[in-house]
Protein backbone atom coordinates (compact mmCIF):
# COMPACT_ATOMS: atom_id res chain seq x y z
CA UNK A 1 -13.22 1.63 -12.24
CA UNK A 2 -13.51 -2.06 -13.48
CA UNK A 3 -15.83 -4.45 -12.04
CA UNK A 4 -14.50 -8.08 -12.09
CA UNK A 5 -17.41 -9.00 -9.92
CA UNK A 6 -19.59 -12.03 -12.27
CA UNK A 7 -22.90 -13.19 -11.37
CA UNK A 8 -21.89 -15.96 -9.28
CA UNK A 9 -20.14 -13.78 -6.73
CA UNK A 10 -23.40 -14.19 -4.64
CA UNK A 11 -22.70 -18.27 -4.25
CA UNK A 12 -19.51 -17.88 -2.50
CA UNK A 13 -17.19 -18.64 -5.02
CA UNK A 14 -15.24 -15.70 -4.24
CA UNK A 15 -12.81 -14.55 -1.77
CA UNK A 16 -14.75 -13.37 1.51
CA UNK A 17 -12.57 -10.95 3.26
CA UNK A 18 -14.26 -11.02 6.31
CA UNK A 19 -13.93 -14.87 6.66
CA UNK A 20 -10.92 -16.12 4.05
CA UNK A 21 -7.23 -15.62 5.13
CA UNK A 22 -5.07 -18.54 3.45
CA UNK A 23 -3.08 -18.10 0.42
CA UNK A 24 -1.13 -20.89 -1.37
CA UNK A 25 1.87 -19.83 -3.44
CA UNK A 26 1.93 -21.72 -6.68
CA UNK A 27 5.09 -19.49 -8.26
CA UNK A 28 7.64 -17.30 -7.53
CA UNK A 29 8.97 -15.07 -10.09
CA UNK A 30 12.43 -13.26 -9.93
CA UNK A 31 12.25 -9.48 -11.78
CA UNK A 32 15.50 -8.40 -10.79
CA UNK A 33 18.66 -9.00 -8.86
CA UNK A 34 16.49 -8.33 -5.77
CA UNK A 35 12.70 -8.05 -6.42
CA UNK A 36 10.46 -11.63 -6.73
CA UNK A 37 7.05 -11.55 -7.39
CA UNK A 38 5.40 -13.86 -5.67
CA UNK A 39 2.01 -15.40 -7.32
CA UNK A 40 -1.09 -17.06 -4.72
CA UNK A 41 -4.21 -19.17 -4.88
CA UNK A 42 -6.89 -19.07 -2.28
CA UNK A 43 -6.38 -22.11 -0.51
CA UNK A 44 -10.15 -22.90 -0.64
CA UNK A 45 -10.32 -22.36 -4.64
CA UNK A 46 -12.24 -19.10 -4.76
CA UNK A 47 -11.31 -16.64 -7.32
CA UNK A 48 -10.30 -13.04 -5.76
CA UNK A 49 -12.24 -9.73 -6.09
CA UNK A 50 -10.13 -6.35 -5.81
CA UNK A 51 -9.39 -3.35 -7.18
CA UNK A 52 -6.72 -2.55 -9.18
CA UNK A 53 -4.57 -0.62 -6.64
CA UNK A 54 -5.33 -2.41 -3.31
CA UNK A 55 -3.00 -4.09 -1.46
CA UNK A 56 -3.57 -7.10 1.13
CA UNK A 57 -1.93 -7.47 4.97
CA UNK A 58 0.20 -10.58 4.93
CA UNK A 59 0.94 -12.67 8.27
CA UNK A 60 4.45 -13.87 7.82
CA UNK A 61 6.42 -16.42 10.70
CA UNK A 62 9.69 -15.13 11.92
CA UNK A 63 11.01 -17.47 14.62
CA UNK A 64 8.31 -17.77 16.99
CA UNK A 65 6.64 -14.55 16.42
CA UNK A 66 4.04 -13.29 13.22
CA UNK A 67 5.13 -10.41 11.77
CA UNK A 68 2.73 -8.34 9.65
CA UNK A 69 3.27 -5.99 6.21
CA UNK A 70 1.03 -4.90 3.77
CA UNK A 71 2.08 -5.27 0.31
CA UNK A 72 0.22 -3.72 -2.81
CA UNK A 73 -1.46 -6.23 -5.01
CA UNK A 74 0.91 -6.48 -8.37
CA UNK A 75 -1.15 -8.33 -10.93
CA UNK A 76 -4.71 -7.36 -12.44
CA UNK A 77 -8.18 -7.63 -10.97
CA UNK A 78 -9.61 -8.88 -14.47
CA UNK A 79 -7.05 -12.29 -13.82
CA UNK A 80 -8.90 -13.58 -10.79
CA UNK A 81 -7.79 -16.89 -10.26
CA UNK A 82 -4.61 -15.57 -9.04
CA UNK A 83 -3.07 -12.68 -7.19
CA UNK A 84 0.12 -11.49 -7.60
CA UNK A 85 2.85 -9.29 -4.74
CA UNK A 86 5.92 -8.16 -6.23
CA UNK A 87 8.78 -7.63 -2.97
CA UNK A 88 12.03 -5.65 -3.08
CA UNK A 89 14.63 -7.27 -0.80
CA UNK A 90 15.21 -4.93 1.94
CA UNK A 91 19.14 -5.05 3.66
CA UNK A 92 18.29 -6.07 7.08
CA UNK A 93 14.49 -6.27 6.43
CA UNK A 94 13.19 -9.67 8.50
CA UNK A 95 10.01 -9.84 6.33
CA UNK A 96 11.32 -9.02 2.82
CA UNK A 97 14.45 -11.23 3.33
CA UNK A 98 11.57 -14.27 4.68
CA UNK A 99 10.13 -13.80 1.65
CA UNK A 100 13.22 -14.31 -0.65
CA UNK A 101 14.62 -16.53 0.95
CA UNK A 102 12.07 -19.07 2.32
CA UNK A 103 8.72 -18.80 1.12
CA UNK A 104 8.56 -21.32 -2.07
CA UNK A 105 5.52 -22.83 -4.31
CA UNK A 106 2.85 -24.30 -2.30
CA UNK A 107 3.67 -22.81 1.28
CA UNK A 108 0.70 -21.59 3.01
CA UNK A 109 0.44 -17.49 4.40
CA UNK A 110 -1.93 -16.27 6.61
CA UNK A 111 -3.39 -12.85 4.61
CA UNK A 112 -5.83 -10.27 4.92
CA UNK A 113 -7.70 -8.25 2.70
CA UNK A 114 -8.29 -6.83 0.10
CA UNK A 115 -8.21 -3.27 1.04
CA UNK A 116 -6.86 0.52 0.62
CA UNK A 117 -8.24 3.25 -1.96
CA UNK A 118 -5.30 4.09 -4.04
CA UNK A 119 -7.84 3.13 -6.92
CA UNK A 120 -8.66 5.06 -10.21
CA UNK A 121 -12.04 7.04 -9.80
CA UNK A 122 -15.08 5.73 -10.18
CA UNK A 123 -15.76 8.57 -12.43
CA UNK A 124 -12.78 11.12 -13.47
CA UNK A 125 -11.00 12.58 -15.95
CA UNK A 126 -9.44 10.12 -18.68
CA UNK A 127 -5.68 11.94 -18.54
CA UNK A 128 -3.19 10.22 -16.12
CA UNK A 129 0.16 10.66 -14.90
CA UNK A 130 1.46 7.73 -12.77
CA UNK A 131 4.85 8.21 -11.13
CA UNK A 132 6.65 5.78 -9.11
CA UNK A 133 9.82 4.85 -7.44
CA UNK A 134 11.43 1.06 -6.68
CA UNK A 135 8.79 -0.88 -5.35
CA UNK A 136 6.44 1.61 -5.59
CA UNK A 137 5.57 0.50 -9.03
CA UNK A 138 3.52 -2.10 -8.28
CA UNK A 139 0.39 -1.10 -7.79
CA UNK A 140 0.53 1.23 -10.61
CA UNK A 141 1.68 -1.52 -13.01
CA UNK A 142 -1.47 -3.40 -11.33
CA UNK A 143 -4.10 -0.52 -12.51
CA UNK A 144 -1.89 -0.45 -15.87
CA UNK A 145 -2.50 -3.64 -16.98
CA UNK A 146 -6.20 -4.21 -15.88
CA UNK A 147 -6.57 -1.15 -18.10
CA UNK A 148 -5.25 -2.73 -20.88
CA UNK A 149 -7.25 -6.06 -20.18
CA UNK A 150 -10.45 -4.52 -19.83
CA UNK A 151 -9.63 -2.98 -23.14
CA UNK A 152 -9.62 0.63 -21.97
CA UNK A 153 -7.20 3.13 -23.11
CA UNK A 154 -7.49 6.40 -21.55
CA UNK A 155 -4.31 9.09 -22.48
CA UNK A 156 -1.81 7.56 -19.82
CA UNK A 157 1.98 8.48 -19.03
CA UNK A 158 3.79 6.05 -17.00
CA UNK A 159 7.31 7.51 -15.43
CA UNK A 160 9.10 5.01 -13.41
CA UNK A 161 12.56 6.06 -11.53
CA UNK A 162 15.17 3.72 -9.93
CA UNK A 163 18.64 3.37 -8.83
CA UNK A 164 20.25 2.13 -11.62
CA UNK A 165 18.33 0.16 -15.46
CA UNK A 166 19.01 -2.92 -13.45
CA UNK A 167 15.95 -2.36 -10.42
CA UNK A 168 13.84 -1.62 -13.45
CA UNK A 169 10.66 -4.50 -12.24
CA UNK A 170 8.25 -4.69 -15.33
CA UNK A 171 10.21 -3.07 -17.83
CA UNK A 172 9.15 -5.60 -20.49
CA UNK A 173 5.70 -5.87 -19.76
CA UNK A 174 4.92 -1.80 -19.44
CA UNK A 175 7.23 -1.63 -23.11
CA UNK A 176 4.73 -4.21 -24.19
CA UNK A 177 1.86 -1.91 -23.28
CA UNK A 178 2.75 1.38 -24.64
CA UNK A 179 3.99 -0.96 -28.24
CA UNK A 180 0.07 -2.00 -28.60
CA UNK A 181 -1.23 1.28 -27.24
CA UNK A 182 -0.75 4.94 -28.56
CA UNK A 183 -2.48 6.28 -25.24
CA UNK A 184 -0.06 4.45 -22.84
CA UNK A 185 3.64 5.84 -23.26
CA UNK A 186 6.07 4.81 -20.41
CA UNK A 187 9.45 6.30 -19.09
CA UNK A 188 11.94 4.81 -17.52
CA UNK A 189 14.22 7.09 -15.02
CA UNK A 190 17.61 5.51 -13.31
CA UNK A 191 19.64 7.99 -11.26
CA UNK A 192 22.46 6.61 -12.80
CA UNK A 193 23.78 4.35 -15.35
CA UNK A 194 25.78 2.04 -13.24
CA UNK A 195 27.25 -0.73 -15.56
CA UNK A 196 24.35 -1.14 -17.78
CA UNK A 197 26.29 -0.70 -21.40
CA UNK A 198 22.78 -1.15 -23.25
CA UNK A 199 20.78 1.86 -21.79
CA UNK A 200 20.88 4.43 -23.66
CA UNK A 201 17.94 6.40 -22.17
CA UNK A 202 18.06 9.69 -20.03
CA UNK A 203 18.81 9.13 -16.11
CA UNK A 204 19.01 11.40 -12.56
CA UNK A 205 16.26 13.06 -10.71
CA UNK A 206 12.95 13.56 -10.49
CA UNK A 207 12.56 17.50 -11.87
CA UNK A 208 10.57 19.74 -12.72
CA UNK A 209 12.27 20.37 -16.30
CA UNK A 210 12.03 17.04 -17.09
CA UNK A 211 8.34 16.68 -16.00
CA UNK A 212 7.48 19.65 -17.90
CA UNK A 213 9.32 17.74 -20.84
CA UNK A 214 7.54 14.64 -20.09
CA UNK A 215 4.33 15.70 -19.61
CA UNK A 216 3.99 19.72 -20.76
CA UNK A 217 0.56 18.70 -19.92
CA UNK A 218 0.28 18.09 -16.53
CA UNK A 219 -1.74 20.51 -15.00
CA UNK A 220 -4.37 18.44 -17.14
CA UNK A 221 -3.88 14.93 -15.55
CA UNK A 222 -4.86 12.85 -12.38
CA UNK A 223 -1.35 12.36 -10.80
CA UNK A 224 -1.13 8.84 -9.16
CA UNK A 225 2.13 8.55 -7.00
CA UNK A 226 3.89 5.56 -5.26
CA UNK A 227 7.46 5.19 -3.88
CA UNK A 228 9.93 5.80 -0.91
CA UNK A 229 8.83 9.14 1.51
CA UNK A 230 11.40 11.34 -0.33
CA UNK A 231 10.46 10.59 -3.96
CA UNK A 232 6.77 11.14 -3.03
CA UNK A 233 7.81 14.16 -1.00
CA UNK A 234 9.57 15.35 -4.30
CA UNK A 235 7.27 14.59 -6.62
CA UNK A 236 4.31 15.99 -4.77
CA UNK A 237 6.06 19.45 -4.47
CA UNK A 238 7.06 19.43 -8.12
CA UNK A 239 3.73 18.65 -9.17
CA UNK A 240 2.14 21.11 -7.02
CA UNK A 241 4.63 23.88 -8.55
CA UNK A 242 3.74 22.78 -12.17
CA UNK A 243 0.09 23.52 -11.04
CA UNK A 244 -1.35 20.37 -10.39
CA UNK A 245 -4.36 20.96 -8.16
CA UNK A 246 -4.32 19.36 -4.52
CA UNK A 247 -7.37 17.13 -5.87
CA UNK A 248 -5.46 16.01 -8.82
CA UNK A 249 -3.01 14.09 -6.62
CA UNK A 250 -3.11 10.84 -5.21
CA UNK A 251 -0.56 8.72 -3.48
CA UNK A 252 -0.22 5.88 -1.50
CA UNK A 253 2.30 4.97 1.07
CA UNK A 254 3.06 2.46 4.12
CA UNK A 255 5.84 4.48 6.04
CA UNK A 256 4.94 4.17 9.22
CA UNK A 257 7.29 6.94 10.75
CA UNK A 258 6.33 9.25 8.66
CA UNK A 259 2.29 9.24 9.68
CA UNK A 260 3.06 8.80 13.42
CA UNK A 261 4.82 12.05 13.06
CA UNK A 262 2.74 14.51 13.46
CA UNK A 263 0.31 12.35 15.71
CA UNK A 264 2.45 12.04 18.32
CA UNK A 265 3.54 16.02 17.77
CA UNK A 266 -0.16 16.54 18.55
CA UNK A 267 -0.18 20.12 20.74
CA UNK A 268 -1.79 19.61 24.31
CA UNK A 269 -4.82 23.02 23.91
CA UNK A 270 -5.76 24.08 27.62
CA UNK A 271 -9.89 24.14 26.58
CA UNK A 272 -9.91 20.76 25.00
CA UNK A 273 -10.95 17.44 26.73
CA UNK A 274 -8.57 14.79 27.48
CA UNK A 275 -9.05 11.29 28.49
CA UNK A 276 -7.32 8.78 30.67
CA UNK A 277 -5.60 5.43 28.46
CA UNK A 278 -5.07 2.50 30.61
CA UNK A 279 -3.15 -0.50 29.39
CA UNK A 280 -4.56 -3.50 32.07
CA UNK A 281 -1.83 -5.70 31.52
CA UNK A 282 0.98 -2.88 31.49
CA UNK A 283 -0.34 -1.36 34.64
CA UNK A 284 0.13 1.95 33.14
CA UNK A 285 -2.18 5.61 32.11
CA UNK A 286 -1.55 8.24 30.16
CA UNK A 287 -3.45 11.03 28.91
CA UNK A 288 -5.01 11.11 25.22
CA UNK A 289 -6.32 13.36 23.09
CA UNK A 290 -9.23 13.76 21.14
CA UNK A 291 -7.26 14.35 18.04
CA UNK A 292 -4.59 11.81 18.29
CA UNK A 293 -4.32 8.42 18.07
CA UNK A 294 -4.31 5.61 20.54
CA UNK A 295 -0.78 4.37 19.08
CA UNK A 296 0.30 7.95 18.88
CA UNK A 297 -0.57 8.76 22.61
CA UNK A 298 1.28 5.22 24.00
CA UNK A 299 4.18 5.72 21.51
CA UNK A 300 4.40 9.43 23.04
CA UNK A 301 4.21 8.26 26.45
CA UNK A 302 6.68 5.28 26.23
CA UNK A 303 4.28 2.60 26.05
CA UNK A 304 5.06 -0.35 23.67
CA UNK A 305 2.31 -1.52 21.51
CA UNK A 306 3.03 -3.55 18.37
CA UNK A 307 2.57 -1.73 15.02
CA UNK A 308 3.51 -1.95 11.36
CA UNK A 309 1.75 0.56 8.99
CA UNK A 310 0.41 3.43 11.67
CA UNK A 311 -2.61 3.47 9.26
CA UNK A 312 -5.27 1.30 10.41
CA UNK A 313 -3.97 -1.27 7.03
CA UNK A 314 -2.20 -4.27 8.26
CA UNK A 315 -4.16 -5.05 12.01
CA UNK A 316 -0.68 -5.70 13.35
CA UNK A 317 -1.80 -3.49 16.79
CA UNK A 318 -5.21 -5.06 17.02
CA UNK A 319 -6.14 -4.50 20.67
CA UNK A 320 -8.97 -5.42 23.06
CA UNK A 321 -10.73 -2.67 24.22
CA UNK A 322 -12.11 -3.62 27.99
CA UNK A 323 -14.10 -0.16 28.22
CA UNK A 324 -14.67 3.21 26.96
CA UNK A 325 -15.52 4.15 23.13
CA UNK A 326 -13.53 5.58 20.40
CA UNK A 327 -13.81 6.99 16.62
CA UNK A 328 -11.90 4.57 14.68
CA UNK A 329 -11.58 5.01 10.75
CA UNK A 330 -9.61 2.00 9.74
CA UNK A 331 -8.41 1.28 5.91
CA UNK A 332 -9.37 -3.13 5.82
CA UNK A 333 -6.79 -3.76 8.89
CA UNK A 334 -9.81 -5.60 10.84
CA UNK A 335 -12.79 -7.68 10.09
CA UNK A 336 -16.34 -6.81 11.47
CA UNK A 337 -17.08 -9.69 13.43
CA UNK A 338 -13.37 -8.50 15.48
CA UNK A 339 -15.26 -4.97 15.90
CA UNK A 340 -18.32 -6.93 17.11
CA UNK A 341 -16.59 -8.96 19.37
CA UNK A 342 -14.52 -5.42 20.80
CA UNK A 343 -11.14 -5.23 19.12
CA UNK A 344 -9.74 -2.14 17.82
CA UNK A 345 -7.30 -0.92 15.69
CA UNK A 346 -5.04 2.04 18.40
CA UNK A 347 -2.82 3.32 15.16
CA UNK A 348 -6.09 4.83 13.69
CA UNK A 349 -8.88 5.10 16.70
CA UNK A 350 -9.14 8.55 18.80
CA UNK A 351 -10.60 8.47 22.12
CA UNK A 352 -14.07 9.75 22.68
CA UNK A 353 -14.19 8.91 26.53
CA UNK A 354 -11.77 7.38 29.08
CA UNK A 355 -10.20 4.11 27.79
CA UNK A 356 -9.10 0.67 29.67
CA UNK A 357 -7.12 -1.52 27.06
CA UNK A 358 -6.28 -5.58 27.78
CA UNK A 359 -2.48 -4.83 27.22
């Protein structure tokens, strides 16, 4: 899409994600009653190279344990001194609340990254749709405004829905986008007034009148979607009934639950091969399948491994893998030299052989 990459990249001035992992904060912004964006330096000066879209693992201390969640990259790949996560407060969430309520200007966090392909393509057509809900609108307002700053205006509409015009994150800068650009027109979508006397805009659902209204057009556009399961489960089946070809559809998401699911659903077929899992430390085996995940087969099977995003992202299960082989296709969750030295990633590696794990 946009290459932010100068000719000095080769001399190490830039973020190695294979070897960096410290990130200063040097600001914390607040968007809304509860969403911050939080702003970071690499600790050793470099300047960052991502994509617009990509998000980066963070390693966050709760008590005496790290907990790990991947959080989409909010500001734009064309600003590289700087990156940018923008965090809805979640009620009873231990890493969101951290965040909010701890981590301040020039506390250190342990990151990883960047990674993930919810990117524009390399080459495609130059008619978008993005849709997102709540947080999901951050790394959409990421690709939005490297767009704009590497001066390229392709025929973009940008429909955002929350809960009420107050959860609205980036409502000022997206209005300042679409005011200097014809191409970029934005939307705004609460599901309900609430006590906001000054919106005056439409509000409810997601629909499919209203996306026909919005964008008669559609069946023309690259749809890029980001939000809670439901909204993305919504939108996708909207879109797809407006005619929006499979290919023309892109989301991203983190819920965990959700691709477990049918992993651990996987069906048992009497002519297939399976393989023995051992977990050393557990003292425990259970069969796996050559279609379904490591994390998928212990999670079935009652044994505890720790996980976050199910999706080979944030390296929270990283394992060591004693013996056997597997076929793991991991999204930036683990470094090379980890491969080399025999870690694994179980939420997105399928056994090829008989497996003995140090857990």
């Amino acid at each position: 899409m946009m290459d932010n990459t100068l000719s000095c990249h080769a001399s190490g001035l830039y973020w190695d994600r294979d070897e960096d992992t410290e990130l200063v904060c040097v600001d914390v912004r607040e968007e809304t009653h509860d969403i911050k964006t939080f702003t970071f330096k690499a600790k050793n000066g470099r300047y960052f190279s991502f994509e617009a879209g990509q998000y980066f693992a963070f390693e966050v201390p709760i008590g005496a344990n790290l907990e790990q969640r991947c959080y989409s990259i909010s500001s734009s790949p064309l600003r590289p001194q700087t990156l940018s996560i923008t965090v809805k407060r979640v009620a009873g969430g231990l890493v969101s609340n951290w965040l909010h309520n701890t981590l301040k200007p020039g506390m250190t966090l342990v990151a990883q990254g960047p990674a993930g392909t919810f990117t524009l393509p390399k080459a495609g057509p130059e008619k978008y749709l993005f849709l997102s809900g709540g947080s999901g609108i951050t790394p959409l307002a990421s690709i939005s405004q490297a767009l704009a700053d590497a001066a390229r205006y392709p025929d973009v509409v940008f429909l955002h829905a929350a809960r009420t015009p107050n959860d609205f994150a980036f409502a000022q800068e997206l209005a300042l986008l679409a005011k200097y650009s014809e191409n970029f027109r934005v939307f705004f979508l609460p599901e309900n007034r609430s006590d906001s006397v000054f919106y005056a805009g439409m509000f409810g659902r997601l629909s499919q009148e209203l996306l026909a209204l919005v964008v008669p057009d559609i069946k023309e556009r690259l749809v890029m979607c980001c939000g809670p399961a439901p909204f993305m489960a919504a939108a996708k089946n909207l879109c797809a009934t407006l005619g929006v070809p499979s290919d023309c559809y892109l989301e991203e998401s983190f819920d965990a639950a959700v691709l477990l699911e049918d992993e651990i659903d996987t069906p048992t077929v009497d002519d297939v091969t399976s393989f023995t899992i051992t977990f050393a430390k557990q003292n425990k085996t259970i069969p796996g399948l050559p279609d379904q995940s490591v994390l998928a087969a212990a999670t079935k099977n009652g044994v505890r491994l720790p996980s976050s995003c199910a999706n080979g992202m944030c390296g929270t299960c990283k394992s060591k893998l004693v013996s056997g082989s597997v076929d793991m296709k991991h999204s930036g969750g683990i470094r090379q030299r980890e491969i080399d030295a025999g870690l694994f990633l179980p939420c997105c590696s399928r056994p090829l052989s008989d497996l003995v794990i140090d857990r």
